[in-house]
C-alpha atoms as a PDB file:
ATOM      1  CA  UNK A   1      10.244  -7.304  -0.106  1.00  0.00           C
ATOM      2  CA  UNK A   2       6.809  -9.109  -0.161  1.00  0.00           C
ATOM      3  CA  UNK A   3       7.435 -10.336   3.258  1.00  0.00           C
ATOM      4  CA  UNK A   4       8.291  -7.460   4.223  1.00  0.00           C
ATOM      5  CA  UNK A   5       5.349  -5.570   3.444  1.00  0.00           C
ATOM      6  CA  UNK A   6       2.939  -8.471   4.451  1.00  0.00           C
ATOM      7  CA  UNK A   7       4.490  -7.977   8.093  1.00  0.00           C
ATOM      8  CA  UNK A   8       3.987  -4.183   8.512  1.00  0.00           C
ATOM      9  CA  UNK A   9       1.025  -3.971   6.771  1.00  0.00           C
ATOM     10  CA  UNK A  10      -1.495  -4.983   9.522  1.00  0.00           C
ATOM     11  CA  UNK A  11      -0.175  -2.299  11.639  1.00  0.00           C
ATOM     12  CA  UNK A  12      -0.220   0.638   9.333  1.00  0.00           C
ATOM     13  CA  UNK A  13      -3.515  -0.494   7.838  1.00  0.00           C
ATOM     14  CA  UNK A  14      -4.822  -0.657  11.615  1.00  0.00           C
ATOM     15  CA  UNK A  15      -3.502   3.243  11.815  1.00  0.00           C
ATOM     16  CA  UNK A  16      -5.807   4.055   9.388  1.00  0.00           C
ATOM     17  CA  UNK A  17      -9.045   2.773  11.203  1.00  0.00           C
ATOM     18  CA  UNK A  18      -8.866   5.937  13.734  1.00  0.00           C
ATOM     19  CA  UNK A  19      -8.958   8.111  10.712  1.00  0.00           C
ATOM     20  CA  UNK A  20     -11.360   6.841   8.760  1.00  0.00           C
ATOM     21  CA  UNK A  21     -14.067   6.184  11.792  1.00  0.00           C
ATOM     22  CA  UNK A  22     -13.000   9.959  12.402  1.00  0.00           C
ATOM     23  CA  UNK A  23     -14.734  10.905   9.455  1.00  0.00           C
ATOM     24  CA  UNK A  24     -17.943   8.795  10.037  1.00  0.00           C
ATOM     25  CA  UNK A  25     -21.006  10.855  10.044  1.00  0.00           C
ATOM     26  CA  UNK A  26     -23.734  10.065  12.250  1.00  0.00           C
ATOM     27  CA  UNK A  27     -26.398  10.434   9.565  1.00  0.00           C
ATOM     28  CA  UNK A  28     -24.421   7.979   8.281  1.00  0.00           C
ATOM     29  CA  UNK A  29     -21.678   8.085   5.442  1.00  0.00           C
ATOM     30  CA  UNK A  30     -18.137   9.472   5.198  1.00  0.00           C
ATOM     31  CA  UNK A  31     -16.596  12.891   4.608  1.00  0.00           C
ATOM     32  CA  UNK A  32     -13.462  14.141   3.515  1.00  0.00           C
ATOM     33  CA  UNK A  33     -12.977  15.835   7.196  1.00  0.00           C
ATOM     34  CA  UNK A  34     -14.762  15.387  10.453  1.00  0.00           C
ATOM     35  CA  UNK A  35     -16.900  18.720   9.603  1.00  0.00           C
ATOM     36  CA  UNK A  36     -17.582  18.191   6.227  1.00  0.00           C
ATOM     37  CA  UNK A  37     -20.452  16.415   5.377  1.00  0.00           C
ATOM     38  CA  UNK A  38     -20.655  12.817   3.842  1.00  0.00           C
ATOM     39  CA  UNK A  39     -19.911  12.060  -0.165  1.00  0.00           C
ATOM     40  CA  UNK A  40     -20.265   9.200  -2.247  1.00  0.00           C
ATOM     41  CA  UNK A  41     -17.140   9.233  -3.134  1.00  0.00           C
ATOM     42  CA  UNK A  42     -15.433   9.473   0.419  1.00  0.00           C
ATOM     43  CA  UNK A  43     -17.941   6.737   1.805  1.00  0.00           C
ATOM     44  CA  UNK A  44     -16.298   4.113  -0.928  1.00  0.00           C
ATOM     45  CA  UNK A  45     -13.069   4.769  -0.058  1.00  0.00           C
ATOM     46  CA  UNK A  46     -13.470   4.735   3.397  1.00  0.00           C
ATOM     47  CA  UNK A  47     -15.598   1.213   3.567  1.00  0.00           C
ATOM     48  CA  UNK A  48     -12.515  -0.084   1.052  1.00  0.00           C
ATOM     49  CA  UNK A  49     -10.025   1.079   3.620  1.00  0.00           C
ATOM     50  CA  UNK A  50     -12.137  -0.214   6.567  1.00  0.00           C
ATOM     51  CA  UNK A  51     -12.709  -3.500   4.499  1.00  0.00           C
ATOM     52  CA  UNK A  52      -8.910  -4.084   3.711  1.00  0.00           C
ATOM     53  CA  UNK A  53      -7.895  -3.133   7.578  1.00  0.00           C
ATOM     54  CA  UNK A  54      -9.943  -5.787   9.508  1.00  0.00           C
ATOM     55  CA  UNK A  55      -8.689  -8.688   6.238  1.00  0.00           C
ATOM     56  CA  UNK A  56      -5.478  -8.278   7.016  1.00  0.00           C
ATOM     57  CA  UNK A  57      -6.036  -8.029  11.083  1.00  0.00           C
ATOM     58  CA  UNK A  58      -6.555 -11.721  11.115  1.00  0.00           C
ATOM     59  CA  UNK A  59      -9.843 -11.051  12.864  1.00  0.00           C
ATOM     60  CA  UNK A  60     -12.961 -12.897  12.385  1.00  0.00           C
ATOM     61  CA  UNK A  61     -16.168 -12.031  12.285  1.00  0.00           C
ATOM     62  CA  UNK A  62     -18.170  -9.071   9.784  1.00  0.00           C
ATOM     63  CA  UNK A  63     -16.352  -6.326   8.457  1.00  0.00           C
ATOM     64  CA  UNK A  64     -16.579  -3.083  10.441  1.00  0.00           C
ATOM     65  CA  UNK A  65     -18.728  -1.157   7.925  1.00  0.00           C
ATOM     66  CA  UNK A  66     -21.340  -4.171   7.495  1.00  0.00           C
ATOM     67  CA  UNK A  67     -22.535  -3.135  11.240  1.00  0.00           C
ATOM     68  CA  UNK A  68     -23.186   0.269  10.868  1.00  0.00           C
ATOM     69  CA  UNK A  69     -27.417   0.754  10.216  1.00  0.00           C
ATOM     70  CA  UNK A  70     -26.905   4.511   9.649  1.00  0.00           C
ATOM     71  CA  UNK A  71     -24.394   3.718   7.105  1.00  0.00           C
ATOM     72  CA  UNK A  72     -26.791   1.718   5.078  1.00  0.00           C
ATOM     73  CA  UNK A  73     -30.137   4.218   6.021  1.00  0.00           C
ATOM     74  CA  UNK A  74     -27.396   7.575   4.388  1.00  0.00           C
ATOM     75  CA  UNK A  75     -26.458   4.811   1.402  1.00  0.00           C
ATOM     76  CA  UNK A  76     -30.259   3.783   0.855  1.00  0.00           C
ATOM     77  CA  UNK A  77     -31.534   7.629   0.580  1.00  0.00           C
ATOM     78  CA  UNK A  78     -28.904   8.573  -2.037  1.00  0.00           C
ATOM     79  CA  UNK A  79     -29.590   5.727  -4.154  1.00  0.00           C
ATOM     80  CA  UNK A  80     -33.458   7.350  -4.422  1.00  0.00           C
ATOM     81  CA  UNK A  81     -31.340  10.885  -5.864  1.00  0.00           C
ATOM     82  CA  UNK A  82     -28.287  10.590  -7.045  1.00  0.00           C
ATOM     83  CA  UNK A  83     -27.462  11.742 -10.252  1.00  0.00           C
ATOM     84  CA  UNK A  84     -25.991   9.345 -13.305  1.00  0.00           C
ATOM     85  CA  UNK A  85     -23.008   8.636 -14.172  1.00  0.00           C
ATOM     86  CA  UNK A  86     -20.582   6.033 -14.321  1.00  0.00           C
ATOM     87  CA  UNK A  87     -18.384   7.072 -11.636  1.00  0.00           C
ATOM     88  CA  UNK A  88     -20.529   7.650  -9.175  1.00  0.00           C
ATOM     89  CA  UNK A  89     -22.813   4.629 -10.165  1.00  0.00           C
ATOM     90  CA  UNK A  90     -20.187   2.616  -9.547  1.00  0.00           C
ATOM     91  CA  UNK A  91     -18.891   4.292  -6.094  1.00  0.00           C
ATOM     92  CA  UNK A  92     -22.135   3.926  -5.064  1.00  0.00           C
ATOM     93  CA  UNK A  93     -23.101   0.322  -6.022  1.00  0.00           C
ATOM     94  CA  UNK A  94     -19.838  -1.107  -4.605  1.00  0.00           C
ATOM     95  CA  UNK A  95     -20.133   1.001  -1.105  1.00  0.00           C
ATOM     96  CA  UNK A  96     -23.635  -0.378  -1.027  1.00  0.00           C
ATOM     97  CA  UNK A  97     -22.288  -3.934  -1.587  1.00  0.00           C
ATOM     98  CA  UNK A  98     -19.562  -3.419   1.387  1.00  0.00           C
ATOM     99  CA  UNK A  99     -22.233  -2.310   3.564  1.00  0.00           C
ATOM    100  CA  UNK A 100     -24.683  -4.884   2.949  1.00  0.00           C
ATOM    101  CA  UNK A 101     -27.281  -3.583   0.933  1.00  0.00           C
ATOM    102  CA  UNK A 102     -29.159  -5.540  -1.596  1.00  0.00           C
ATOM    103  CA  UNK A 103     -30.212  -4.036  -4.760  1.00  0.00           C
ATOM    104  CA  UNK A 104     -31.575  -5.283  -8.249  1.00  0.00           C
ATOM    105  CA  UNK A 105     -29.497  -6.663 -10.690  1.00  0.00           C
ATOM    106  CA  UNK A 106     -31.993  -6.039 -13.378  1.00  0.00           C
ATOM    107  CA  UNK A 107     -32.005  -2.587 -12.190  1.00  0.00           C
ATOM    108  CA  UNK A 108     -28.635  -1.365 -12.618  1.00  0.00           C
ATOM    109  CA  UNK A 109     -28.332  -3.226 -15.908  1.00  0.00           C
ATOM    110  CA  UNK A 110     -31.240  -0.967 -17.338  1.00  0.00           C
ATOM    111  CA  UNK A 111     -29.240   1.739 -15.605  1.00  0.00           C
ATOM    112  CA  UNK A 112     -25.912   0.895 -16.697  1.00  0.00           C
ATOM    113  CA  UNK A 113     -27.058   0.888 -20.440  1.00  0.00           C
ATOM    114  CA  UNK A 114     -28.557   4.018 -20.286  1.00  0.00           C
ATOM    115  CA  UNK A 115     -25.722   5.692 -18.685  1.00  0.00           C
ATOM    116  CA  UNK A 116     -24.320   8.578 -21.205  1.00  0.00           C
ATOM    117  CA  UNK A 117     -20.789   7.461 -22.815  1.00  0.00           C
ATOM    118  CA  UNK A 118     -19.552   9.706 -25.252  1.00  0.00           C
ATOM    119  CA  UNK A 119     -17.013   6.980 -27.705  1.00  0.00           C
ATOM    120  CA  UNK A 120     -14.018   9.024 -26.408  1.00  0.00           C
ATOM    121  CA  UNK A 121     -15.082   9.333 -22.792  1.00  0.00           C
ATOM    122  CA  UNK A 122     -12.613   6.840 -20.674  1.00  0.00           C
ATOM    123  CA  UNK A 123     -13.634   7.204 -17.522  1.00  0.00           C
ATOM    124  CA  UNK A 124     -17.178   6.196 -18.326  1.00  0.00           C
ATOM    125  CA  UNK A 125     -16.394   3.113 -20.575  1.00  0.00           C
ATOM    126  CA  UNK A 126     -14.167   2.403 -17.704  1.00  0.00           C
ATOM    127  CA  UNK A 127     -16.718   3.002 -14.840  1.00  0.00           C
ATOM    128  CA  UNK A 128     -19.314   1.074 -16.772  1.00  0.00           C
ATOM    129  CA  UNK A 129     -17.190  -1.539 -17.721  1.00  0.00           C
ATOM    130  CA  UNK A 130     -16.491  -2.077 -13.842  1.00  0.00           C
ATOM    131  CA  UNK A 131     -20.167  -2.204 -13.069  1.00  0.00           C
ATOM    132  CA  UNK A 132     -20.521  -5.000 -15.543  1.00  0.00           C
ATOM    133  CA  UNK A 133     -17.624  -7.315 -14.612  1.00  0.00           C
ATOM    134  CA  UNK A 134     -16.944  -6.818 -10.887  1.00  0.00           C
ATOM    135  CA  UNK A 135     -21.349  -5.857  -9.691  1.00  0.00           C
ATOM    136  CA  UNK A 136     -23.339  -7.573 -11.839  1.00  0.00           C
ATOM    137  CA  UNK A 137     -20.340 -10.700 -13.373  1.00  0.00           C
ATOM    138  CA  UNK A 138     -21.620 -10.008 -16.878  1.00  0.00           C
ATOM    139  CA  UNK A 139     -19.882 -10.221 -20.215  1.00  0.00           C
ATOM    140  CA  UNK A 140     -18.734  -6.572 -20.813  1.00  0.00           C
ATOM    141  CA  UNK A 141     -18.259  -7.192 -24.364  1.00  0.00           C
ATOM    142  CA  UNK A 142     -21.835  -6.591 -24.431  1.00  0.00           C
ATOM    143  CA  UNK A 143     -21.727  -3.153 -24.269  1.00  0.00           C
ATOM    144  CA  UNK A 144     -19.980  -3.363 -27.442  1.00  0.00           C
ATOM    145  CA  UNK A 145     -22.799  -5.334 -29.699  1.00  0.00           C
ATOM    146  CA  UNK A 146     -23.558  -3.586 -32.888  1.00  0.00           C
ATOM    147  CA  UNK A 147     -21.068  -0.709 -32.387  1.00  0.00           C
ATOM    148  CA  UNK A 148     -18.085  -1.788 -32.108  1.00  0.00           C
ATOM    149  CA  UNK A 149     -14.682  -0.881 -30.271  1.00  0.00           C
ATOM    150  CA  UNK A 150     -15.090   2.686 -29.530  1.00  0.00           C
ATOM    151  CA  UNK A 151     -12.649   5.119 -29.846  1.00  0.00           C
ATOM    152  CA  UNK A 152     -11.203   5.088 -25.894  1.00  0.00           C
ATOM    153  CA  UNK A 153      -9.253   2.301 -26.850  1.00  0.00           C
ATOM    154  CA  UNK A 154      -7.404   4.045 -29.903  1.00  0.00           C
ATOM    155  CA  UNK A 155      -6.997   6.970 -27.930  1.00  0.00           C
ATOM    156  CA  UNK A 156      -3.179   7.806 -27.197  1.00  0.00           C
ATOM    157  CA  UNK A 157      -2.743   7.557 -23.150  1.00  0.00           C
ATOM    158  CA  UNK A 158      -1.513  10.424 -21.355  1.00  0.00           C
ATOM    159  CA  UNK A 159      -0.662   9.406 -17.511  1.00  0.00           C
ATOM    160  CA  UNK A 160      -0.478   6.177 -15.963  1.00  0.00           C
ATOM    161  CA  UNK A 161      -4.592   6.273 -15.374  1.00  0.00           C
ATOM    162  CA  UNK A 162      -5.302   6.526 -18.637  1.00  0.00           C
ATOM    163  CA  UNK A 163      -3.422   3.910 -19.513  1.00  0.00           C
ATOM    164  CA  UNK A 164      -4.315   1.963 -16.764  1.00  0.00           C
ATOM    165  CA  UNK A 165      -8.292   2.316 -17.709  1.00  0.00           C
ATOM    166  CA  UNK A 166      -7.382   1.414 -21.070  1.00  0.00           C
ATOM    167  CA  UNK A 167      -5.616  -1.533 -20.125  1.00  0.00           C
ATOM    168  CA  UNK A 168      -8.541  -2.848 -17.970  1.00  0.00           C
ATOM    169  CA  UNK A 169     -10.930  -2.340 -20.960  1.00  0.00           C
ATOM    170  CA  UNK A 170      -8.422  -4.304 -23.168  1.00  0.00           C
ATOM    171  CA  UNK A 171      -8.782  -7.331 -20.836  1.00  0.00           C
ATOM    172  CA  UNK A 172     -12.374  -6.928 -20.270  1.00  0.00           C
ATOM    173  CA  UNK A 173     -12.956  -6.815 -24.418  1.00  0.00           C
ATOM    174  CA  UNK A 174     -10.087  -9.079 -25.215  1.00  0.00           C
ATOM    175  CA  UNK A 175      -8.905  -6.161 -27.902  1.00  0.00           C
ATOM    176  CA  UNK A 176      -6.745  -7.783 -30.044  1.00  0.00           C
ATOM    177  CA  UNK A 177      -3.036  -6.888 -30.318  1.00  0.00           C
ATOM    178  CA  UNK A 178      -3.383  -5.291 -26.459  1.00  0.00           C
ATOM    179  CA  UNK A 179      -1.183  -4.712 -24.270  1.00  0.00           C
ATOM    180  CA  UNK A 180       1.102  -2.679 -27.060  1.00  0.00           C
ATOM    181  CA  UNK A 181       5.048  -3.240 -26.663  1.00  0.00           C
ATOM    182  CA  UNK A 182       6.822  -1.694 -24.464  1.00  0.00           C
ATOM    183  CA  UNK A 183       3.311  -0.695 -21.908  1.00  0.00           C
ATOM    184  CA  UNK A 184       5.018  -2.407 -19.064  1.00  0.00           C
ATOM    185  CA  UNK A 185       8.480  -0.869 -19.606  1.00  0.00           C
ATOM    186  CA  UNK A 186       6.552   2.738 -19.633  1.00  0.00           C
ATOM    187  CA  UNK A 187       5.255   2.265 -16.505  1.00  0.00           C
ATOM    188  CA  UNK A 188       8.236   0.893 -14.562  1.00  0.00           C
ATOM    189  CA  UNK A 189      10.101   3.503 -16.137  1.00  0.00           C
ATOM    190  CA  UNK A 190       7.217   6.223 -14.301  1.00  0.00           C
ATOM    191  CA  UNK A 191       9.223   5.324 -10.919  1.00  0.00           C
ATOM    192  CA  UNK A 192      11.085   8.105  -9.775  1.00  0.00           C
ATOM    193  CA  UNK A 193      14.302   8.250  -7.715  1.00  0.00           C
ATOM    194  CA  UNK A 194      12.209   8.648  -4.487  1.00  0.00           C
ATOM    195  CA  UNK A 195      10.556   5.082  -4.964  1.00  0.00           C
ATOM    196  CA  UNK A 196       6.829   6.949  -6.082  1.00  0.00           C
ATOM    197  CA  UNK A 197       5.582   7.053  -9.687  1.00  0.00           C
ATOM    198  CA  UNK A 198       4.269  10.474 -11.706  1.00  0.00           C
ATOM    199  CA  UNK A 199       2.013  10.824 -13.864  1.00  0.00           C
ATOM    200  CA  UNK A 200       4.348  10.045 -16.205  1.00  0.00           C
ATOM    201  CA  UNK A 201       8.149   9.146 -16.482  1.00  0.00           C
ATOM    202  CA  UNK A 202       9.976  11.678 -15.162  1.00  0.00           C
ATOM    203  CA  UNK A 203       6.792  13.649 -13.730  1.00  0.00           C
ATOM    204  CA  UNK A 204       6.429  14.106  -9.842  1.00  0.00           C
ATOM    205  CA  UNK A 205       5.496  10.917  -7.840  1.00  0.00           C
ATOM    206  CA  UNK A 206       1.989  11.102  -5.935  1.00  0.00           C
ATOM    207  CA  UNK A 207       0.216   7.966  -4.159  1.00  0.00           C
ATOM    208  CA  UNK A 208      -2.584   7.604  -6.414  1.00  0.00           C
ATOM    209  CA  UNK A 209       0.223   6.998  -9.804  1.00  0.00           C
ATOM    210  CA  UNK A 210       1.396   4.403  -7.643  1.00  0.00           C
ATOM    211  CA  UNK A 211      -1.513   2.547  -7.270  1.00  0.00           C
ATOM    212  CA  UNK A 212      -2.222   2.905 -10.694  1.00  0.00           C
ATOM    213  CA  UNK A 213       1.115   2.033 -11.786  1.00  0.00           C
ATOM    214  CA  UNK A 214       1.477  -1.130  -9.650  1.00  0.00           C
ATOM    215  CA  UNK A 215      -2.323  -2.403 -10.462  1.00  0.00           C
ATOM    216  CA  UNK A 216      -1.219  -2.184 -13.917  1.00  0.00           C
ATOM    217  CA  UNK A 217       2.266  -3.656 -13.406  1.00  0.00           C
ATOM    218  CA  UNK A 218       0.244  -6.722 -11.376  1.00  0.00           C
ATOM    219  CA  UNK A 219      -2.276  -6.900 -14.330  1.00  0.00           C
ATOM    220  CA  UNK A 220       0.773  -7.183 -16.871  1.00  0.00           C
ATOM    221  CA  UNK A 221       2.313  -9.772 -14.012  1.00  0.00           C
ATOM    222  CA  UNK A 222       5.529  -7.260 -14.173  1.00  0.00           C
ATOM    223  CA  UNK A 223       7.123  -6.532 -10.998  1.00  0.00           C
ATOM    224  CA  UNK A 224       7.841  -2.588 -10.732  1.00  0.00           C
ATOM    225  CA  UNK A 225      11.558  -1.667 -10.954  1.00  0.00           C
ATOM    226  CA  UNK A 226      12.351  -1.350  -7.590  1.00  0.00           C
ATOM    227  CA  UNK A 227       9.853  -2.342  -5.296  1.00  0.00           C
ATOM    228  CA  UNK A 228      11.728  -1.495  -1.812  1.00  0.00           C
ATOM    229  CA  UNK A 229      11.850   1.905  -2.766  1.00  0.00           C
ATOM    230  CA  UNK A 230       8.165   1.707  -3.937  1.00  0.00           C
ATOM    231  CA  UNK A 231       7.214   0.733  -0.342  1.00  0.00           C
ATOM    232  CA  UNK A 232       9.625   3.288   1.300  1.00  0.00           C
ATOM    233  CA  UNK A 233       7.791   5.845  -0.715  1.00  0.00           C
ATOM    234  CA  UNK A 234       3.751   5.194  -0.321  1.00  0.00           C
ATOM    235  CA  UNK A 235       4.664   3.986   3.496  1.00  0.00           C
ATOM    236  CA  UNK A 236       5.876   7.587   4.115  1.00  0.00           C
ATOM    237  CA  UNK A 237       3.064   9.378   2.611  1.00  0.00           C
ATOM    238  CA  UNK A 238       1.246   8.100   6.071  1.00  0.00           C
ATOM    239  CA  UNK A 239       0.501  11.003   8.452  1.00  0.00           C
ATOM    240  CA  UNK A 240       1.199  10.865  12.242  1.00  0.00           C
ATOM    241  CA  UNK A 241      -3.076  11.019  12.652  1.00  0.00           C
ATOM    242  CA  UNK A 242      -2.943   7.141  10.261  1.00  0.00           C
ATOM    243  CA  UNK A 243      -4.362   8.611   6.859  1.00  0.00           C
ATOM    244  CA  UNK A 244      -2.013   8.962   4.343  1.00  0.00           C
ATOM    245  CA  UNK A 245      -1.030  12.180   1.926  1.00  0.00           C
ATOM    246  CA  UNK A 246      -0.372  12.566  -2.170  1.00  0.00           C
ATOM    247  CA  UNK A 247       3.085  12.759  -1.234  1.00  0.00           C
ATOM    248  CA  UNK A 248       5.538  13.270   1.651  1.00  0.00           C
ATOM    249  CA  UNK A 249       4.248  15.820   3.618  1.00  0.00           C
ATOM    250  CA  UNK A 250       0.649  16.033   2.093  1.00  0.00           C
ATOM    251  CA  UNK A 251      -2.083  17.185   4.700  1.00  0.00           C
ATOM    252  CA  UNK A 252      -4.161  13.197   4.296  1.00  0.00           C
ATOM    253  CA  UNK A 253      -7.543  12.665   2.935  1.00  0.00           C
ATOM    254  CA  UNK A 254      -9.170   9.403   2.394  1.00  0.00           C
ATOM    255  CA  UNK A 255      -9.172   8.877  -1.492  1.00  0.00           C
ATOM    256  CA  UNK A 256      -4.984   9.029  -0.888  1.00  0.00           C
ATOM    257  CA  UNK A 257      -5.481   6.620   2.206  1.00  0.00           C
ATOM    258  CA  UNK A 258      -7.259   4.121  -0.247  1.00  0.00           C
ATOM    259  CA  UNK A 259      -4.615   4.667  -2.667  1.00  0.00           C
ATOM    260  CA  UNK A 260      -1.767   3.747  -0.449  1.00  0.00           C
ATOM    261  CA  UNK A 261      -2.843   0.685   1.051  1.00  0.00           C
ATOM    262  CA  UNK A 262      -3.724  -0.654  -2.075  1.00  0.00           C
ATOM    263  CA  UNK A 263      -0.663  -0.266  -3.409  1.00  0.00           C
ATOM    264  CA  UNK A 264       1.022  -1.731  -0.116  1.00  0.00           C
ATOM    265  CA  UNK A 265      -1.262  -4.632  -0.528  1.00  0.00           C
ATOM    266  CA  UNK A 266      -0.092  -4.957  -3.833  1.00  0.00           C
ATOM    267  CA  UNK A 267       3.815  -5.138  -3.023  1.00  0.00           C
ATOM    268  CA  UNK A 268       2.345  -8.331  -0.849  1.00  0.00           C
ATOM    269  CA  UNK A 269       1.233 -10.059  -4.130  1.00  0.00           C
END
């Protein structure tokens, strides 16, 4: 199966690059069609899908989206206004990093420990967490001095992204007694008939739940139940116009173009 994946997935990841550069805005950035206008959010997962395409082309030289000046002019203006928040902090700090941007790394640690967390707010311990490790290679336990673990990580999951976040906190913090028996079964057993994962087991597959799914299943070094029909399934969530859908039959956007060559690119691990 790995081979089998590493072989195809230079030419479906080289479908993509049509779609993506299709959505480049000449100001600079990436929206989620060619007439709407550039996001944050759109710009890191196109530069991620851009970024994977020419690694696995064999190609050498810079990445595509390190050549682009408007790219870092649109990237350098919303850093002066965006608004916080852990999500977007991070989209924005790792787009800026693909495109070749330098920032300060004293900066975003005064920004990162400022950023508002509510104890049971996952997505922001995760988001922040993320900043820490993978921007700035810092200790993330540090976020934890003098409060300890907050409440995220005793939180019941719901869907594999929950549990997926939590996971990735657990390594980061090295929470004892993490991952709980029987985490890796749960998510194999989130693999539906079609190959895909839902939300949860026996919940609709979608594209994004099997990234999630096989990030965590690679974390956990657990390979998912049956791959081949993992590939079949995220392989045929790509459109005839190289971006892929949630599903079969999904009009494509780039957030679910990220998400399914990750995944492939997992199956190659």
């Amino acid at each position: 199966m790995r081979e089998t994946v590493s072989e195809w997935l230079p030419a479906i990841l080289g479908a993509t690059v049509p779609f993506v550069e299709a959505r480049r805005k000449k100001t600079g950035g990436f929206g989620g069609t060619p007439g709407l206008p550039a996001t944050i959010e759109d710009t890191y997962h196109a530069l991620h899908v851009l970024a994977l395409a020419q690694m696995t082309s064999g190609r050498p030289g810079a990445p595509v989206c390190l050549a682009d000046e408007n790219l870092r002019s649109y990237l350098a203006g919303v850093r002066q206004s965006v608004p916080a928040g852990a999500r977007t902090t991070y989209h924005l700090l790792q787009a800026s990093r693909l495109a070749g941007l330098e920032f300060s790394p004293s900066a975003i640690e005064r920004a990162v420990f400022t950023l508002p967390r509510a104890a049971n707010a996952l997505d922001d311990w995760y988001y922040t967490v993320r900043i820490l490790t993978e921007i700035l290679h810092h200790d993330p336990r540090l976020l934890l001095a003098g409060r300890g673990m907050p409440a995220v990580m005793t939180m019941p999951w719901r869907t594999v992204d929950e549990a997926w976040m939590q996971l990735y906190l657990a390594q980061a913090w090295q929470v004892p007694h993490w991952p709980p028996a029987g985490l890796a079964a749960w998510f194999q057993a989130s693999q539906n008939g079609d190959g895909g994962f839902g939300f949860l087991p026996g919940s609709t597959s979608f594209v994004e739940n099997c990234h999630y799914c096989l990030r965590a299943l690679a974390t956990l070094g657990v390979q998912p139940a049956e791959p081949d029909k993992a590939y079949q399934f995220i392989a045929g969530c790509q459109t005839a116009v190289g971006g892929f859908g949630r599903s079969y039959r999904a009009a494509p956007f780039l957030d679910a173009t990220w998400h399914g060559v990750a995944a492939l690119a997992l199956l190659c691990q």
